[in-house]
Protein backbone atom coordinates (compact mmCIF):
# COMPACT_ATOMS: atom_id res chain seq x y z
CA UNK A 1 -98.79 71.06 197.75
CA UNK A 2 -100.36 71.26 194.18
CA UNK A 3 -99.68 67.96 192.45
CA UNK A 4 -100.60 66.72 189.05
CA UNK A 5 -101.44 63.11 187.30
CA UNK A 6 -99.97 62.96 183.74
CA UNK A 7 -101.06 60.06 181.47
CA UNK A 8 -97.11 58.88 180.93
CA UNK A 9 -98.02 55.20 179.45
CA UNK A 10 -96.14 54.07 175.93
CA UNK A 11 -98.20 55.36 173.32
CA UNK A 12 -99.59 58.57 174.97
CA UNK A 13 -101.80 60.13 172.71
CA UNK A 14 -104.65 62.92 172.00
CA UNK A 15 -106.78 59.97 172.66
CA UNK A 16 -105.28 59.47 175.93
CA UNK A 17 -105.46 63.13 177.34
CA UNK A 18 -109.33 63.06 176.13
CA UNK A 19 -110.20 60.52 178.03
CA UNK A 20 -108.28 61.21 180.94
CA UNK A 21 -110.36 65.19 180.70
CA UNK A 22 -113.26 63.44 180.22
CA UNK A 23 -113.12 60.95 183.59
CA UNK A 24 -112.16 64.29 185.43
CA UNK A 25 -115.22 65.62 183.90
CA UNK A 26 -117.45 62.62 185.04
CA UNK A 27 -115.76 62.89 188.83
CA UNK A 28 -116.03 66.21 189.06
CA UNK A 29 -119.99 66.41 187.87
CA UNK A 30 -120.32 63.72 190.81
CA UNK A 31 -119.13 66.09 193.54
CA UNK A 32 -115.38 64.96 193.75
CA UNK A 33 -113.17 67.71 194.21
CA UNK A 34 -111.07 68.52 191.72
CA UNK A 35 -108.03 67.97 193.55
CA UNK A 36 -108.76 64.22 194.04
CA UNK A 37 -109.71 63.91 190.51
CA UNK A 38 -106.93 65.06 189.04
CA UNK A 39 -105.03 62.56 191.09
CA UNK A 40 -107.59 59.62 190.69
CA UNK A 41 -105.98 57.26 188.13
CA UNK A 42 -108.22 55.37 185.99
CA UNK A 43 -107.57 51.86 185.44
CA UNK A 44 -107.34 49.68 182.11
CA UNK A 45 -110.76 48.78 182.13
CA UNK A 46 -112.28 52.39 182.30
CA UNK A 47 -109.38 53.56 179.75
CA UNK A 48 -110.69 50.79 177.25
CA UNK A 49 -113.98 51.52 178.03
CA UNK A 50 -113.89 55.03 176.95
CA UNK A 51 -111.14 55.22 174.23
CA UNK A 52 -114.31 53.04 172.64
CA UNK A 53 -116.92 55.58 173.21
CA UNK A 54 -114.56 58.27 171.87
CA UNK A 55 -113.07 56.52 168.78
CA UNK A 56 -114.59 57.79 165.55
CA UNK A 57 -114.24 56.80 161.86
CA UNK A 58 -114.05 60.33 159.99
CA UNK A 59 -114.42 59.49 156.47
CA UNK A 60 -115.01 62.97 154.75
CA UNK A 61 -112.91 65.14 152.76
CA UNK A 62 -111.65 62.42 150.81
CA UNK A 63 -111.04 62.15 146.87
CA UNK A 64 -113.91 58.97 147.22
CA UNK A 65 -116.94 58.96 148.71
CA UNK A 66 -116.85 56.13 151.85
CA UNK A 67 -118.50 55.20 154.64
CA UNK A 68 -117.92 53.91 158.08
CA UNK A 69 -117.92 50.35 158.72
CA UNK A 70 -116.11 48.99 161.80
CA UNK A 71 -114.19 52.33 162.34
CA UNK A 72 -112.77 51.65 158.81
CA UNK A 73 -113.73 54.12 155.81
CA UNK A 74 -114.47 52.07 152.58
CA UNK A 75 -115.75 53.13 149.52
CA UNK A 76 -119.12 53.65 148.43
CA UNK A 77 -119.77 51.58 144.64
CA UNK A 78 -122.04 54.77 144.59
CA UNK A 79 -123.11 57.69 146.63
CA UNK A 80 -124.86 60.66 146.20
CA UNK A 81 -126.24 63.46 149.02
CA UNK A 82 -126.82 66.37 146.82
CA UNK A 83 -124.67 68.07 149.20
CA UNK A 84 -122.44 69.53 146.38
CA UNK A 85 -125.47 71.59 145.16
CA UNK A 86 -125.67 70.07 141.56
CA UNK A 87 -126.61 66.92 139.81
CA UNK A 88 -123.77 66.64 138.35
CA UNK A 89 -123.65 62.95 136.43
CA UNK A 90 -127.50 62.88 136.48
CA UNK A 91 -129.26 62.70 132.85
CA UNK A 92 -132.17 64.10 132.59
CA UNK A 93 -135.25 62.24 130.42
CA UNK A 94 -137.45 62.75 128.00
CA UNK A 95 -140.10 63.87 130.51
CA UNK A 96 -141.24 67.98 131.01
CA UNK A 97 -140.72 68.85 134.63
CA UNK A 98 -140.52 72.37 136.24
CA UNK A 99 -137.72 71.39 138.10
CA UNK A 100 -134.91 69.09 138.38
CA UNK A 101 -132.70 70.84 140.86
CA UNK A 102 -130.87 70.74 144.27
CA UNK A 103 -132.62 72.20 146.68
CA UNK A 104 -133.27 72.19 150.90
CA UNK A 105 -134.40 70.61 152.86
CA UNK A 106 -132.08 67.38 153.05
CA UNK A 107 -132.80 64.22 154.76
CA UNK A 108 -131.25 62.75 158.13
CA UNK A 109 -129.96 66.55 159.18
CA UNK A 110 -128.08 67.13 155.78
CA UNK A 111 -128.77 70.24 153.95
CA UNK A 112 -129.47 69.66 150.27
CA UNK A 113 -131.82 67.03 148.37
CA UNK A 114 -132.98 66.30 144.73
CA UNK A 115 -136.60 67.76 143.80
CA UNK A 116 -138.45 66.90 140.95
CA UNK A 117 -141.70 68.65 140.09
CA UNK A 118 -143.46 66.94 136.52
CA UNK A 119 -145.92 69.43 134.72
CA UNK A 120 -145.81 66.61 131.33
CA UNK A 121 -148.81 64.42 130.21
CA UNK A 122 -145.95 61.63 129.26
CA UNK A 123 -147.40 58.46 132.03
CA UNK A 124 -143.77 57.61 132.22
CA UNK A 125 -142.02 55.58 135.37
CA UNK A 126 -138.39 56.55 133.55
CA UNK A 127 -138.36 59.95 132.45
CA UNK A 128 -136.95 62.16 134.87
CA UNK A 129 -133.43 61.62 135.63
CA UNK A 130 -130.73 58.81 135.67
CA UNK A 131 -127.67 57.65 136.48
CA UNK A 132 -126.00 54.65 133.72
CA UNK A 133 -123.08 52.70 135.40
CA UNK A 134 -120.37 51.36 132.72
CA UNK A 135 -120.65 48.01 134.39
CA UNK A 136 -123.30 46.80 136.58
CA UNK A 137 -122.94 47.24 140.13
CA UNK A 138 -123.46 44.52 142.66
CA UNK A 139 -124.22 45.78 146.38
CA UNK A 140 -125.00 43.85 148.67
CA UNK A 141 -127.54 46.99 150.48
CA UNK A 142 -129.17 50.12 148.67
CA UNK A 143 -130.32 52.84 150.24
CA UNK A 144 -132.04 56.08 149.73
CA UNK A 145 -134.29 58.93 151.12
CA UNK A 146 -137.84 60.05 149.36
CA UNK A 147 -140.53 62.21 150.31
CA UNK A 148 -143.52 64.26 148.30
CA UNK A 149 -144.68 67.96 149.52
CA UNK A 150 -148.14 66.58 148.16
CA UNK A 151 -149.93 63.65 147.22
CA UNK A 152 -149.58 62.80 144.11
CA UNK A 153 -152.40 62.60 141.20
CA UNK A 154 -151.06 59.16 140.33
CA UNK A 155 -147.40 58.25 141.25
CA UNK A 156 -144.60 59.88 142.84
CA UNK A 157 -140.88 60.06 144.42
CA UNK A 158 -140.15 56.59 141.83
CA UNK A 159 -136.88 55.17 142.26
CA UNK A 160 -136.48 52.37 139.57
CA UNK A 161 -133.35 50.00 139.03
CA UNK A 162 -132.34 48.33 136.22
CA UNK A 163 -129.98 45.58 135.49
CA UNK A 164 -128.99 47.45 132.63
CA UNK A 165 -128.38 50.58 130.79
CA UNK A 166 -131.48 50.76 129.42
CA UNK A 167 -135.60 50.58 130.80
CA UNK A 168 -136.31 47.29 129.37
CA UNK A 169 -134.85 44.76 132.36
CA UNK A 170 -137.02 46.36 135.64
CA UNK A 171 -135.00 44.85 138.63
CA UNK A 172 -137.40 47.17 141.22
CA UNK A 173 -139.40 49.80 141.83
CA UNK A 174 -140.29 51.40 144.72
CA UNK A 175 -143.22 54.54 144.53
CA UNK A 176 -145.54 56.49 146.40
CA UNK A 177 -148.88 56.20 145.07
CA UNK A 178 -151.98 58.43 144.93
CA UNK A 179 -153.73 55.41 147.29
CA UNK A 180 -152.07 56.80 150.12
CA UNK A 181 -149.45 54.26 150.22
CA UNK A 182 -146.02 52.73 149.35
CA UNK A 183 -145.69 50.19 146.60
CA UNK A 184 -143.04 47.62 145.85
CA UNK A 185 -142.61 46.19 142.57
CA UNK A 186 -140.39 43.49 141.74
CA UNK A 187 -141.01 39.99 140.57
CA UNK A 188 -144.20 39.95 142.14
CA UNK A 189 -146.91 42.89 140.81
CA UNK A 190 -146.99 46.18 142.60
CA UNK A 191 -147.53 45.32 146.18
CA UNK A 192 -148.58 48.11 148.95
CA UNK A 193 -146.28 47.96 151.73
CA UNK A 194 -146.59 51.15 154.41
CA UNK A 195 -149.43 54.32 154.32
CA UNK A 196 -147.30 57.59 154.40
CA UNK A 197 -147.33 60.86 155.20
CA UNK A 198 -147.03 63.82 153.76
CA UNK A 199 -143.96 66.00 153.83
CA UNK A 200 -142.24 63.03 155.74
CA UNK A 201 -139.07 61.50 154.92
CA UNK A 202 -138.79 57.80 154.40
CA UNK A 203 -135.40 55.92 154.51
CA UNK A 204 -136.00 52.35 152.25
CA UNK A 205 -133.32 50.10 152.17
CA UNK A 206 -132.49 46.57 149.98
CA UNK A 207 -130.50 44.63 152.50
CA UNK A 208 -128.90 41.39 152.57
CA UNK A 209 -128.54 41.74 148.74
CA UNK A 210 -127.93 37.58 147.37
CA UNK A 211 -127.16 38.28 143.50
CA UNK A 212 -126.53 34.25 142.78
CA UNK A 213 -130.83 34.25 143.73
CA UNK A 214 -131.60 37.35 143.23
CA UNK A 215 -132.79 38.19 146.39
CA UNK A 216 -133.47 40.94 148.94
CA UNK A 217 -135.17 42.27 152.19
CA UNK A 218 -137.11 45.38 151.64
CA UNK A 219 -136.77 47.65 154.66
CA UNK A 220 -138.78 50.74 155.34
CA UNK A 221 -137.12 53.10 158.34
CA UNK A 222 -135.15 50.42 159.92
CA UNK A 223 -137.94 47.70 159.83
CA UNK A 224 -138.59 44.98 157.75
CA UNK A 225 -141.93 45.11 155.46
CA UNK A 226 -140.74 42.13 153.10
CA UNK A 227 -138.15 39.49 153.47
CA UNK A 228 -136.51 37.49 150.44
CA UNK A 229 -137.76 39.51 147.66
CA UNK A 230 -137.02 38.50 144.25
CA UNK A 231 -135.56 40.46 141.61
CA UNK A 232 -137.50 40.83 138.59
CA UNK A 233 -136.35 40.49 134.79
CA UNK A 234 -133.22 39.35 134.24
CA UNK A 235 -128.99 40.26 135.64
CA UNK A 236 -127.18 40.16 139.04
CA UNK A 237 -126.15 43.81 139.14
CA UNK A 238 -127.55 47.49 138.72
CA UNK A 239 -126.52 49.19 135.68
CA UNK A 240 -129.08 52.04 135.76
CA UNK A 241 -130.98 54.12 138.31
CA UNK A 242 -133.93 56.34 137.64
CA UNK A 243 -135.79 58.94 140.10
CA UNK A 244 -138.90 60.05 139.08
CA UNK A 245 -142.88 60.95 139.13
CA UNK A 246 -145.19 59.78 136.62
CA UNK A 247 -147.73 62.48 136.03
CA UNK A 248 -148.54 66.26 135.94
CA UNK A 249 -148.13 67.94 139.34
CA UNK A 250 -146.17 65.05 140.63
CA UNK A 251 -143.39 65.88 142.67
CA UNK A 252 -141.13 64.40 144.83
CA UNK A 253 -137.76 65.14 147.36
CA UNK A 254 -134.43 62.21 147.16
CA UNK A 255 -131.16 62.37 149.23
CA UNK A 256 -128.46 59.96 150.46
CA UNK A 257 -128.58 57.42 147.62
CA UNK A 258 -126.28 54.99 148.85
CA UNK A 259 -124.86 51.33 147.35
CA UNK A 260 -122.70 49.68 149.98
CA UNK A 261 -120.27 46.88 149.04
């Protein structure tokens, strides 16, 4: 006689009948027949164990950008991936570059990124493009993707932030330089922190953002290269961010610009 397990607890769910497919999966792939499977209950524990492992926090399509944190979606105080194929709130500066567009490849397996190619004479940190906030922003990480298809003749892939609309109050500055390496600027001068590589994508984070001192931890791929960092200049929030390259034939790729609450 053919007989049949059915998941018939209170709250039976899709949940439910995908983990229950995917334990019959896992007995079966061990040599269990499929009879004795299907009539293998699982207990609690396994049940828990893999509603976990199949729970997801799905955070797109919604009005807001969010992210995921603790399978809960919360907004982003900013977010952009280029993935909407314009730069659409982006200003562009005083410098001349070939291009300011959206373009592939994108960082982290996404499709789309910012490129900037500078053909100008200007020696400018600030003149490519920016985003003003209406009040400053306080996150407490910041995140973002840069890489350069070259090395530069003096600076490239810049991302600057300011405390406030305009370039006077320098909060950091993070740049690839024509040395070969990675520079931090903040309170302390230009520092070099990592030698890169070309055509590589970098992910640099400010974590454990303390805007009462004015500190951060500078990460570079997941590891630490500086811990309590001070802000420079003056303010205890971003109200402007700049990308950027600072001299002809400078060019550089951004994606996933991200300020977490």
């Amino acid at each position: 006689m053919q007989r049949e397990w059915r998941q018939l607890d209170v709250g039976t769910n899709m949940l439910d009948d995908a983990v229950l497919r995917s334990g019959q999966r896992h007995l079966q792939g061990e040599g269990v027949h499929a009879e004795s499977a299907r009539l293998r209950r699982p207990n609690q524990a396994d049940l828990q164990r893999r509603r976990f492992r199949l729970r997801r926090c799905s955070c797109r399509h919604r009005l807001l950008p969010q992210f995921c944190n603790a399978a809960t979606c919360v907004d982003y105080l900013f977010h952009d991936d280029f993935e909407d194929g314009d730069l659409l709130g982006w200003t562009s500066g005083a410098g001349t570059y070939t291009s300011r567009m959206v373009t592939v490849p994108g960082a982290a397996g996404t499709t789309n990124s910012a490129y900037l190619a500078k053909n100008g004479t200007s020696f400018s940190y600030t003149d490519g493009i920016y985003q003003a906030f209406g009040s400053p922003l306080a996150p407490t990480t910041i995140s973002w993707y840069a890489r350069i298809p070259s090395a530069p003749s003096e600076y490239a892939g810049i991302v600057s932030l300011f405390s406030s609309a305009s370039t006077t109050n320098l909060l950091a500055r993070v740049y690839f330089s024509y040395t070969g390496n990675i520079y931090l600027a903040d309170l302390n001068p230009a520092t070099l922190q990592k030698i890169y590589s070309i055509n590589t994508w970098y992910h640099f984070e400010f974590k454990n953002i303390n805007w009462v001192n004015r500190t951060f931890d500078f990460y570079i791929d997941g590891t630490p290269v500086r811990t309590t960092e001070y802000f420079g200049s003056t303010g205890n929030g971003v109200g402007r961010i700049d990308l950027g390259d600072y001299y002809s034939a400078d060019s550089a790729y951004f994606d996933q610009i991200d300020f977490l609450p």
